[in-house]
PDB file of N, CA and C in Angstrom:
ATOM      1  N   UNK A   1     -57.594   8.781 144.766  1.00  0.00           N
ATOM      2  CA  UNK A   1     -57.183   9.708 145.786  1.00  0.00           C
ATOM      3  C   UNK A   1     -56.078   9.118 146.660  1.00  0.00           C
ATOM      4  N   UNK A   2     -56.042   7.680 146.711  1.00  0.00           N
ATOM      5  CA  UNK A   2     -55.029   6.957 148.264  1.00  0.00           C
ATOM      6  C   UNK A   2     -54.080   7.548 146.966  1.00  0.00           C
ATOM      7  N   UNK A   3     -53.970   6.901 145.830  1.00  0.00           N
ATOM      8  CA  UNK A   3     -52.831   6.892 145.022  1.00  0.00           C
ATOM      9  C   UNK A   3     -52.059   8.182 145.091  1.00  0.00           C
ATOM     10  N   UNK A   4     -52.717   8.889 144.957  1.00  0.00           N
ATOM     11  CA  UNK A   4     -52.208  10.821 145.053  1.00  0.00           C
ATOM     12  C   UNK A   4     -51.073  10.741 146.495  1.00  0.00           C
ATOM     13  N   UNK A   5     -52.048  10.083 147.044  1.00  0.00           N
ATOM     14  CA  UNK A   5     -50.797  10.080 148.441  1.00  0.00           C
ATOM     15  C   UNK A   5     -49.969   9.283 148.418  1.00  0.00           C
ATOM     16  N   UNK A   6     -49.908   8.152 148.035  1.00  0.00           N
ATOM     17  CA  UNK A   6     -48.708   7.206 148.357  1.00  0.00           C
ATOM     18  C   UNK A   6     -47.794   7.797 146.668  1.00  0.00           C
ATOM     19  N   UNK A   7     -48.530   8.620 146.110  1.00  0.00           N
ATOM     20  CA  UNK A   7     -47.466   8.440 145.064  1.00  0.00           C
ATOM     21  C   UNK A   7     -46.230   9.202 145.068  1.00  0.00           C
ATOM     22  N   UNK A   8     -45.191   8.913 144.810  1.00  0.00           N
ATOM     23  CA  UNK A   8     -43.830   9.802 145.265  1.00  0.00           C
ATOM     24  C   UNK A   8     -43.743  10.989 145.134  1.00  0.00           C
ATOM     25  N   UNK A   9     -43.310  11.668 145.828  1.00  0.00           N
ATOM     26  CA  UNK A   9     -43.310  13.103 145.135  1.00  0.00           C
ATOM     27  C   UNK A   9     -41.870  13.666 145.293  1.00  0.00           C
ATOM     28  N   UNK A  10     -41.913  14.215 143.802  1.00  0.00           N
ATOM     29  CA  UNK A  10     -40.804  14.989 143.525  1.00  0.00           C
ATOM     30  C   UNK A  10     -40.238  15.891 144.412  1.00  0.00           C
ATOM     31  N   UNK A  11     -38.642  15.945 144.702  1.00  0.00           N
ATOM     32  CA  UNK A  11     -38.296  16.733 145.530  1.00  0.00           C
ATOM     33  C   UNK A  11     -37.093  17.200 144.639  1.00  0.00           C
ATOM     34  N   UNK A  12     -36.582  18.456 145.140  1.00  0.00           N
ATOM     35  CA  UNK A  12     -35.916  19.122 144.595  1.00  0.00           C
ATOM     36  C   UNK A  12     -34.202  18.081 144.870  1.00  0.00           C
ATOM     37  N   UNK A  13     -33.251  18.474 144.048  1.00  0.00           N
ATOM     38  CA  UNK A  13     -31.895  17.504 144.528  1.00  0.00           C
ATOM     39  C   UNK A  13     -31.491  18.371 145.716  1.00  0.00           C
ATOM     40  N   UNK A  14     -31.020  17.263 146.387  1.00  0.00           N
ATOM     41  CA  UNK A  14     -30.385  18.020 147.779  1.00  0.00           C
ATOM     42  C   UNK A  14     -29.003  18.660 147.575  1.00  0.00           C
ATOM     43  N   UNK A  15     -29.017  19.479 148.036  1.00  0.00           N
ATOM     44  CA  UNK A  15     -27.352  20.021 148.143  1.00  0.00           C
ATOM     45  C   UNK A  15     -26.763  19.914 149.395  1.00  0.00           C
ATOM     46  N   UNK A  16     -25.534  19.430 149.504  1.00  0.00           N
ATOM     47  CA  UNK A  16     -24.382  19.411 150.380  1.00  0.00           C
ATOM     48  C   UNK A  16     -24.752  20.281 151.485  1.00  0.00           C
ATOM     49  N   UNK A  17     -24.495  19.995 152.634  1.00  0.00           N
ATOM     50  CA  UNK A  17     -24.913  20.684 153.648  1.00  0.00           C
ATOM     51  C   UNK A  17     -23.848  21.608 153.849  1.00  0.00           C
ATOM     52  N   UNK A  18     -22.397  21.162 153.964  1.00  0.00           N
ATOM     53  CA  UNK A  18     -21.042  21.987 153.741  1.00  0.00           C
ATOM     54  C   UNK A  18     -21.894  23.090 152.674  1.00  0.00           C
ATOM     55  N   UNK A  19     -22.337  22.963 151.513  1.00  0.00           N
ATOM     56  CA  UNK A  19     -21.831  24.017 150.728  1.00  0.00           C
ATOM     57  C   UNK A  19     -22.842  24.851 150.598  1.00  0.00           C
ATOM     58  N   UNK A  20     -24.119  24.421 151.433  1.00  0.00           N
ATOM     59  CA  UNK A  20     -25.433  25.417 151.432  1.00  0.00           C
ATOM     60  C   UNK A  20     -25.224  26.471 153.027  1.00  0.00           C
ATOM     61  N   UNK A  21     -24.182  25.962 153.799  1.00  0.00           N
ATOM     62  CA  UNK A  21     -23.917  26.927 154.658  1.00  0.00           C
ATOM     63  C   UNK A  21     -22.354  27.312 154.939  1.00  0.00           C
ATOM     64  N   UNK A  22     -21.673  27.192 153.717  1.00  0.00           N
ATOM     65  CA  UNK A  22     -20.454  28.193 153.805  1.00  0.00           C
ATOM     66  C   UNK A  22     -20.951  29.321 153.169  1.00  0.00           C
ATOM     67  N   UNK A  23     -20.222  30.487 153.856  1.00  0.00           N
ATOM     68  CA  UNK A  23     -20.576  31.653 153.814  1.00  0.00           C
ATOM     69  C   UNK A  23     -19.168  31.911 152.437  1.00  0.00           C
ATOM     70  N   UNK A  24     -19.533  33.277 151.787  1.00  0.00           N
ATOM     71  CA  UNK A  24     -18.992  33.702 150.744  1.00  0.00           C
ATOM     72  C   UNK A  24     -18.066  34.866 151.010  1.00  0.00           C
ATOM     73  N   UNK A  25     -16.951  34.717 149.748  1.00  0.00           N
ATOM     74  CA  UNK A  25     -16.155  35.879 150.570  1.00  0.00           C
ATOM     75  C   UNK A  25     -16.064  36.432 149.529  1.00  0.00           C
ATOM     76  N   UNK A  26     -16.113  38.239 149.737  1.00  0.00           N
ATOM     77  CA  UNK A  26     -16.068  38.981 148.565  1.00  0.00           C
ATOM     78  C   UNK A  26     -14.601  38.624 148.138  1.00  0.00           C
ATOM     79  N   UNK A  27     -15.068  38.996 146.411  1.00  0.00           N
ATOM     80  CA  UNK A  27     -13.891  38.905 145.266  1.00  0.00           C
ATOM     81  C   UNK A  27     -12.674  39.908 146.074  1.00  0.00           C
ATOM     82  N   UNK A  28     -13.144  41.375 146.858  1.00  0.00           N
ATOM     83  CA  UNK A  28     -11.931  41.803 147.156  1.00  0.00           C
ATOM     84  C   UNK A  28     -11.256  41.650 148.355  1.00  0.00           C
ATOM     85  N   UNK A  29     -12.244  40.463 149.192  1.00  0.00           N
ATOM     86  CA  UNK A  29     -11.101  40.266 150.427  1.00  0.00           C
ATOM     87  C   UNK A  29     -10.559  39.116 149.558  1.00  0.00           C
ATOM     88  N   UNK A  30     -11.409  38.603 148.818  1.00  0.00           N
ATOM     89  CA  UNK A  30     -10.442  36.907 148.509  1.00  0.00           C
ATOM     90  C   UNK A  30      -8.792  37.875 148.047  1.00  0.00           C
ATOM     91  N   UNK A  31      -8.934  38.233 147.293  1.00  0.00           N
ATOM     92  CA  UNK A  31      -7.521  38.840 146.517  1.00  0.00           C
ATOM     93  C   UNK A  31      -6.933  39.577 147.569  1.00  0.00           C
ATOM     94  N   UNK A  32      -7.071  40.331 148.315  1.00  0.00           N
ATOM     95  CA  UNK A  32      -6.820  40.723 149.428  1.00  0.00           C
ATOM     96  C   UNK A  32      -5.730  39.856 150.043  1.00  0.00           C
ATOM     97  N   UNK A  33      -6.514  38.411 150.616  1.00  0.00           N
ATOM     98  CA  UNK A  33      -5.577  37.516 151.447  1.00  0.00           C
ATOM     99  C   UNK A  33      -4.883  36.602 150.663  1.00  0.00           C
ATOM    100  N   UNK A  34      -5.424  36.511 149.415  1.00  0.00           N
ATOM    101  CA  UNK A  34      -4.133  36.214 148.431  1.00  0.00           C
ATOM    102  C   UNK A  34      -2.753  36.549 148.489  1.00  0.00           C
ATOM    103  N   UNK A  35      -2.514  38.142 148.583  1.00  0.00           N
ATOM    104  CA  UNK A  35      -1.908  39.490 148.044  1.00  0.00           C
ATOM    105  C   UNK A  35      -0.816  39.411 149.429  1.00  0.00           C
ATOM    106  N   UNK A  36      -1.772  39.258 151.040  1.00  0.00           N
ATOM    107  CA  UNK A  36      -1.431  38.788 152.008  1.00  0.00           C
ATOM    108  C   UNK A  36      -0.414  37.066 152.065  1.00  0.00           C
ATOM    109  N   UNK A  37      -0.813  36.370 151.774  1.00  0.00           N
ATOM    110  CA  UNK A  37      -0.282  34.972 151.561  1.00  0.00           C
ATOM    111  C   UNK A  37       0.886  35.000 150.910  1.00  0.00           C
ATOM    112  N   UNK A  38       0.183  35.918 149.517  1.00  0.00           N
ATOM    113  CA  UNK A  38       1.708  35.711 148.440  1.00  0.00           C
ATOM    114  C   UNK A  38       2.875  36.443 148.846  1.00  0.00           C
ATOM    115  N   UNK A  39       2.569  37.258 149.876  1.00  0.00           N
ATOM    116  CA  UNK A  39       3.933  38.702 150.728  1.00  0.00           C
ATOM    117  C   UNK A  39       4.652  37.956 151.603  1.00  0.00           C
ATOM    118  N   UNK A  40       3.948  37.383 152.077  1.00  0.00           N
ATOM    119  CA  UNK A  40       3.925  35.996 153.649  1.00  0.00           C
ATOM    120  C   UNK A  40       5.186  34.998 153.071  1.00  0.00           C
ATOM    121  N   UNK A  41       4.801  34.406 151.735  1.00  0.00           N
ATOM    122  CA  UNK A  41       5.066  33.313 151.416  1.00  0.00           C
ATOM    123  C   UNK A  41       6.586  34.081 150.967  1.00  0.00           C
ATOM    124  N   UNK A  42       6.593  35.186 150.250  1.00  0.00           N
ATOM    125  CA  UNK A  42       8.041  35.821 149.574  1.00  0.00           C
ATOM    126  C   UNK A  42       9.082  35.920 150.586  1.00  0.00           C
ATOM    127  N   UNK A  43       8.291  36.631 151.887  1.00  0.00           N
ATOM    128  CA  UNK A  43       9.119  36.781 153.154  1.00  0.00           C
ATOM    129  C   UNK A  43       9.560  35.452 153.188  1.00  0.00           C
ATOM    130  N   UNK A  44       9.501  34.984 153.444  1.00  0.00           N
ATOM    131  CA  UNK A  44       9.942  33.690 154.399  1.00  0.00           C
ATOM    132  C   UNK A  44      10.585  32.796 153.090  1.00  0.00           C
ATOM    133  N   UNK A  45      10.567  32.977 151.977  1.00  0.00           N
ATOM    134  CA  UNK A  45      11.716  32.473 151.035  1.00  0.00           C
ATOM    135  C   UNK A  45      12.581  33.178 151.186  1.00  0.00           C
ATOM    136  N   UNK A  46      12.698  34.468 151.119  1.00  0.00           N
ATOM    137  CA  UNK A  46      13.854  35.230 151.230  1.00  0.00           C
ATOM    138  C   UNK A  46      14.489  34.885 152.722  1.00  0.00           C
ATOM    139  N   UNK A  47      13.770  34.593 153.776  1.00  0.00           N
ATOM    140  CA  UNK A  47      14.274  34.751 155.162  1.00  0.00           C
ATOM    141  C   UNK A  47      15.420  33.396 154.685  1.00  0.00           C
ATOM    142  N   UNK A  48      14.521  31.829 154.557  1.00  0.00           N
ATOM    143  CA  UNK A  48      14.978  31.148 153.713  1.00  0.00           C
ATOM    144  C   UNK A  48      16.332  30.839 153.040  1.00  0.00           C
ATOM    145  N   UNK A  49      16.741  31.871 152.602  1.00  0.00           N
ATOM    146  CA  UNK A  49      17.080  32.105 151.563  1.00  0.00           C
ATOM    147  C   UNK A  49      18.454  32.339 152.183  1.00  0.00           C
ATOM    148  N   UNK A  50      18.323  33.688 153.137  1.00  0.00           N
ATOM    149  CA  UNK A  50      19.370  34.092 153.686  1.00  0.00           C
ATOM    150  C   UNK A  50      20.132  33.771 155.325  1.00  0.00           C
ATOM    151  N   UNK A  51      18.978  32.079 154.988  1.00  0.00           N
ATOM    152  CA  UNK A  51      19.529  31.307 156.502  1.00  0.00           C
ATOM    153  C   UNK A  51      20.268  30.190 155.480  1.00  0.00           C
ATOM    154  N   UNK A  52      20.131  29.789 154.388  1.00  0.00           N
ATOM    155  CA  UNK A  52      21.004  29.107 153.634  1.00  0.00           C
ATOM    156  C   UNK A  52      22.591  29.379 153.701  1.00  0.00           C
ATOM    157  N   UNK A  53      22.673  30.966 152.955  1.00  0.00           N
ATOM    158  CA  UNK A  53      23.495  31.760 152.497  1.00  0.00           C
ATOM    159  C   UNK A  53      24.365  31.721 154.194  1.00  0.00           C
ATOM    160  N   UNK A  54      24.159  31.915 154.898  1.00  0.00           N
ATOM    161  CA  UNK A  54      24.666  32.254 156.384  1.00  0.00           C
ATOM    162  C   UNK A  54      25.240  30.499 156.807  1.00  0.00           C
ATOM    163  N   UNK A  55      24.303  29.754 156.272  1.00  0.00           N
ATOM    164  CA  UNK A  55      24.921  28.319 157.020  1.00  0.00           C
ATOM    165  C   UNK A  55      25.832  27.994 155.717  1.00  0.00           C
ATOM    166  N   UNK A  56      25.776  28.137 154.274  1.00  0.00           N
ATOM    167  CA  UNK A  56      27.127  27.882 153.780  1.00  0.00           C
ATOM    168  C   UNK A  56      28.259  28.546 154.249  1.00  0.00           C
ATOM    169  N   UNK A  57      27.973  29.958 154.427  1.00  0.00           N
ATOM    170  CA  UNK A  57      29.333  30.651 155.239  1.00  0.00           C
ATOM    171  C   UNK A  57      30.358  29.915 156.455  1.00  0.00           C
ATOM    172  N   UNK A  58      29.033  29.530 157.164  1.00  0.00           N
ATOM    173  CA  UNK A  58      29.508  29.060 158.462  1.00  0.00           C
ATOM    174  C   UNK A  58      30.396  27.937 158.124  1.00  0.00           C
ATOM    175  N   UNK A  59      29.385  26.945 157.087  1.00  0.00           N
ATOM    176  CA  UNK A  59      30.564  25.408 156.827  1.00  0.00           C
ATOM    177  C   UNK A  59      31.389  26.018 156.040  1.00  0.00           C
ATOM    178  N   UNK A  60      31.869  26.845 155.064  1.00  0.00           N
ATOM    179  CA  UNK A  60      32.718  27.159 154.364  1.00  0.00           C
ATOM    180  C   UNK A  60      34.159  27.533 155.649  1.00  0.00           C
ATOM    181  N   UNK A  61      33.867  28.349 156.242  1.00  0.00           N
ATOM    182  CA  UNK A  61      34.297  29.039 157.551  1.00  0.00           C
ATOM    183  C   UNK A  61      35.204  27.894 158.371  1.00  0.00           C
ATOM    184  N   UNK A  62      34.044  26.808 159.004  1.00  0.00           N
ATOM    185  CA  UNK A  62      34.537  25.449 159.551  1.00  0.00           C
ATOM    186  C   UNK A  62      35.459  24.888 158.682  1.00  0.00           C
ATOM    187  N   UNK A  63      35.376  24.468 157.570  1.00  0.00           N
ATOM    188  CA  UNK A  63      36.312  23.973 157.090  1.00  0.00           C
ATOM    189  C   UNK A  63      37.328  24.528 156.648  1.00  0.00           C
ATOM    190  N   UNK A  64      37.652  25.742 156.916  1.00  0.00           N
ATOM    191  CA  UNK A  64      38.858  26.339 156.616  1.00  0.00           C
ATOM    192  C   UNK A  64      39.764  26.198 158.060  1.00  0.00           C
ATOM    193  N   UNK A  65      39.177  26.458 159.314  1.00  0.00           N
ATOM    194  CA  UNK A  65      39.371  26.569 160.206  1.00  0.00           C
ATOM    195  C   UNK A  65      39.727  24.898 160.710  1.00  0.00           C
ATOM    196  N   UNK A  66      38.608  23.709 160.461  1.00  0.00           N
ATOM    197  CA  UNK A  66      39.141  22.425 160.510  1.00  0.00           C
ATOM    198  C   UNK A  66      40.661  22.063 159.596  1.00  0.00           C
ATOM    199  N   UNK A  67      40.861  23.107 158.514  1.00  0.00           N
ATOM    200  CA  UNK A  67      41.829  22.350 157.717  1.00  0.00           C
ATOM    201  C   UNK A  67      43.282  23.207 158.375  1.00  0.00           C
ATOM    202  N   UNK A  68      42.934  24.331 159.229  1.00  0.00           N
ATOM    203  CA  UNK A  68      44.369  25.314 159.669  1.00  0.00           C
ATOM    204  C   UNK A  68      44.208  24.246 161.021  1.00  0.00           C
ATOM    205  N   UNK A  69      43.673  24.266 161.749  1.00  0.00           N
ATOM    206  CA  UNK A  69      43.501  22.794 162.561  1.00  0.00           C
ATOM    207  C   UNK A  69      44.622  21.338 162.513  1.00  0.00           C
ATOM    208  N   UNK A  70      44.094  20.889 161.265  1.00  0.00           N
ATOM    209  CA  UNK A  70      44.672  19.896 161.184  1.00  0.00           C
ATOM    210  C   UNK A  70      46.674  20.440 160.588  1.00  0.00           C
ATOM    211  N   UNK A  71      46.607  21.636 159.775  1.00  0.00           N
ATOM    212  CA  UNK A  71      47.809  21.847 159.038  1.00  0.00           C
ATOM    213  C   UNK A  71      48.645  22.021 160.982  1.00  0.00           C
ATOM    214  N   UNK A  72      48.185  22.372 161.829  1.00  0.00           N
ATOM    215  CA  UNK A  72      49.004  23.197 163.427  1.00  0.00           C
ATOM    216  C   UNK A  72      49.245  21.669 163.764  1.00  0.00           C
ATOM    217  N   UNK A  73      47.920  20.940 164.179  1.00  0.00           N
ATOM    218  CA  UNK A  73      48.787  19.538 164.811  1.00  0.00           C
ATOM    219  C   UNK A  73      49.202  18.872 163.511  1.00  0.00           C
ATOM    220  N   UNK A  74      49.924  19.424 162.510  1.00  0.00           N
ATOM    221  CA  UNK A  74      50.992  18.362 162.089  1.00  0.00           C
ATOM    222  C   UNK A  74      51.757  18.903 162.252  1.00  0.00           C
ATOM    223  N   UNK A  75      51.669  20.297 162.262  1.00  0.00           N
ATOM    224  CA  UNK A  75      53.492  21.389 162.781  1.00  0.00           C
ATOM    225  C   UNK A  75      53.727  20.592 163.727  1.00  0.00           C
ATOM    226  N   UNK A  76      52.799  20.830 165.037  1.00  0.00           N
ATOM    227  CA  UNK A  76      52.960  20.224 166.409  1.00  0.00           C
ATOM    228  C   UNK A  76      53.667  19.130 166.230  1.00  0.00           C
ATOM    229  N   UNK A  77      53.098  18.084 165.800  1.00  0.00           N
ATOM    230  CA  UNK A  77      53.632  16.844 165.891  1.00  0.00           C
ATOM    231  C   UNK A  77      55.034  16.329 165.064  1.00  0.00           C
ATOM    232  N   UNK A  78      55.572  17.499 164.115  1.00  0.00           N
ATOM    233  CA  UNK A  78      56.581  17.367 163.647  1.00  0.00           C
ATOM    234  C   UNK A  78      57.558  18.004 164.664  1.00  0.00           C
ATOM    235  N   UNK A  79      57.489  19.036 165.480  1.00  0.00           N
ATOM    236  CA  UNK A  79      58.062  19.903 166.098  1.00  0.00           C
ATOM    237  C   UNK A  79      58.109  18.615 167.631  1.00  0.00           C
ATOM    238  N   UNK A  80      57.189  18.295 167.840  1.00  0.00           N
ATOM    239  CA  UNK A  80      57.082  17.108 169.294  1.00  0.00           C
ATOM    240  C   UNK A  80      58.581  16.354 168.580  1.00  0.00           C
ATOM    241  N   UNK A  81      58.142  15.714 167.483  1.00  0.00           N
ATOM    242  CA  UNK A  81      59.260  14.975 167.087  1.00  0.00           C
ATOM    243  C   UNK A  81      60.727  14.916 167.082  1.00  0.00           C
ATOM    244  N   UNK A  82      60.485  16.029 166.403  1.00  0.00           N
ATOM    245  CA  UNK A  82      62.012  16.978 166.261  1.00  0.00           C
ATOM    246  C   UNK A  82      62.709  17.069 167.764  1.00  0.00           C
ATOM    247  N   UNK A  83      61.816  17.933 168.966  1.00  0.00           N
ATOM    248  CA  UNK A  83      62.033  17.837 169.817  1.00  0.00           C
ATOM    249  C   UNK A  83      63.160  16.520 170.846  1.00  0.00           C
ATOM    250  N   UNK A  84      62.045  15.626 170.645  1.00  0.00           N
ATOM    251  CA  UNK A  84      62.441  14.282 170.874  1.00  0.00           C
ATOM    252  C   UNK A  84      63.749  13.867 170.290  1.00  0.00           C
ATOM    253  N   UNK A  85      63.935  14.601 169.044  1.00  0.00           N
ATOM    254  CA  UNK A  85      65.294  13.890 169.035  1.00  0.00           C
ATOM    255  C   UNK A  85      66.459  14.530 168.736  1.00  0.00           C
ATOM    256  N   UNK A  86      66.003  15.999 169.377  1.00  0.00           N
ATOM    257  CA  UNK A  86      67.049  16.683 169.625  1.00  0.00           C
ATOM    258  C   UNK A  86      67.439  16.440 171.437  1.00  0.00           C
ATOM    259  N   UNK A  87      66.672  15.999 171.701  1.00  0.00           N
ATOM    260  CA  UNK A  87      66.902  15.741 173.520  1.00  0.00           C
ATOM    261  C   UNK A  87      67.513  14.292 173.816  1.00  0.00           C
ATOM    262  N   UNK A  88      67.504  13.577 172.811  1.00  0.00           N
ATOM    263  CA  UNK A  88      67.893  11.986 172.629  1.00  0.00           C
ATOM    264  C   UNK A  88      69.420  12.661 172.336  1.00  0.00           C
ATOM    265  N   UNK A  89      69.981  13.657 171.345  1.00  0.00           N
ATOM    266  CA  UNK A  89      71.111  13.749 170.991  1.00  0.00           C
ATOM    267  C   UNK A  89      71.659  14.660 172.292  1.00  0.00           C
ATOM    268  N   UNK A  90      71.234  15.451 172.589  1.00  0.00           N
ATOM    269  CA  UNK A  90      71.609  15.585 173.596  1.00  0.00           C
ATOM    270  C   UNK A  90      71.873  15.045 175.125  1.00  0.00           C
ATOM    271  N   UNK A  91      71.208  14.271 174.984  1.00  0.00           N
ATOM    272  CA  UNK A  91      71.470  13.054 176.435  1.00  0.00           C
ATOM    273  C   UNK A  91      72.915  12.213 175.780  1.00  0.00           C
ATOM    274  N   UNK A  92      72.852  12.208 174.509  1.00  0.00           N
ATOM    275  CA  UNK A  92      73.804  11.667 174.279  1.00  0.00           C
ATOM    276  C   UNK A  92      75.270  12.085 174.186  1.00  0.00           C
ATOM    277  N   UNK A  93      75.133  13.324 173.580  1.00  0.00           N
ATOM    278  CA  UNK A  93      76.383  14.147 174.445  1.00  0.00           C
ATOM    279  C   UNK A  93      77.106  14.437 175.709  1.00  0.00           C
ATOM    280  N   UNK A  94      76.179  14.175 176.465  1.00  0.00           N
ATOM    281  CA  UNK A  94      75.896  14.247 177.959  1.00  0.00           C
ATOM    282  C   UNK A  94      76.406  13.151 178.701  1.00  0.00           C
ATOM    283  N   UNK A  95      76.268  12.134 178.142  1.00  0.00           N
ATOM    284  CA  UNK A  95      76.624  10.972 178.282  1.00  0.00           C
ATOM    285  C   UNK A  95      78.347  10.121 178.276  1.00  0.00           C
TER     286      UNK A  95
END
């Protein structure tokens, strides 16, 4: 009889405490917020997509604008030049 008591007794295997009290979600909300996620996720590639498209414009844009930029101050600075030494010849006439 002691033996009956001290002898081990079988217990069932324990399960995860996480997974004996998460709750279940029906098959049609799961697909549901799938359907939700996957709309979510398209938006915002496309948004994505067309903030790319807008910032190549912009650098395409800049560098056209950096290169009419640089083409004016070399007019400028040929024209400064020129300047300069049309006012040198003329002092020298003057002279």
């Amino acid at each position: 009889m002691l033996k009956d008591f001290l002898r081990p007794k079988k217990r069932s295997a324990l399960r995860p405490r996480k997974e004996t009290e998460a709750k279940s979600v029906p098959a049609k909300r799961f697909n549901e917020m799938i359907d939700y996620y996957t709309r979510e996720l398209q938006s915002r590639l496309k948004e994505i997509e067309r903030l790319k498209t807008e910032n190549d414009m912009l650098i395409r844009s800049s560098i056209k604008a950096a290169s009419r930029s640089d083409q004016f101050s070399e007019q400028s600075r040929k024209l400064s030049e020129e300047v300069r030494v049309l006012q040198g010849r003329l002092r020298d006439k003057r002279s």
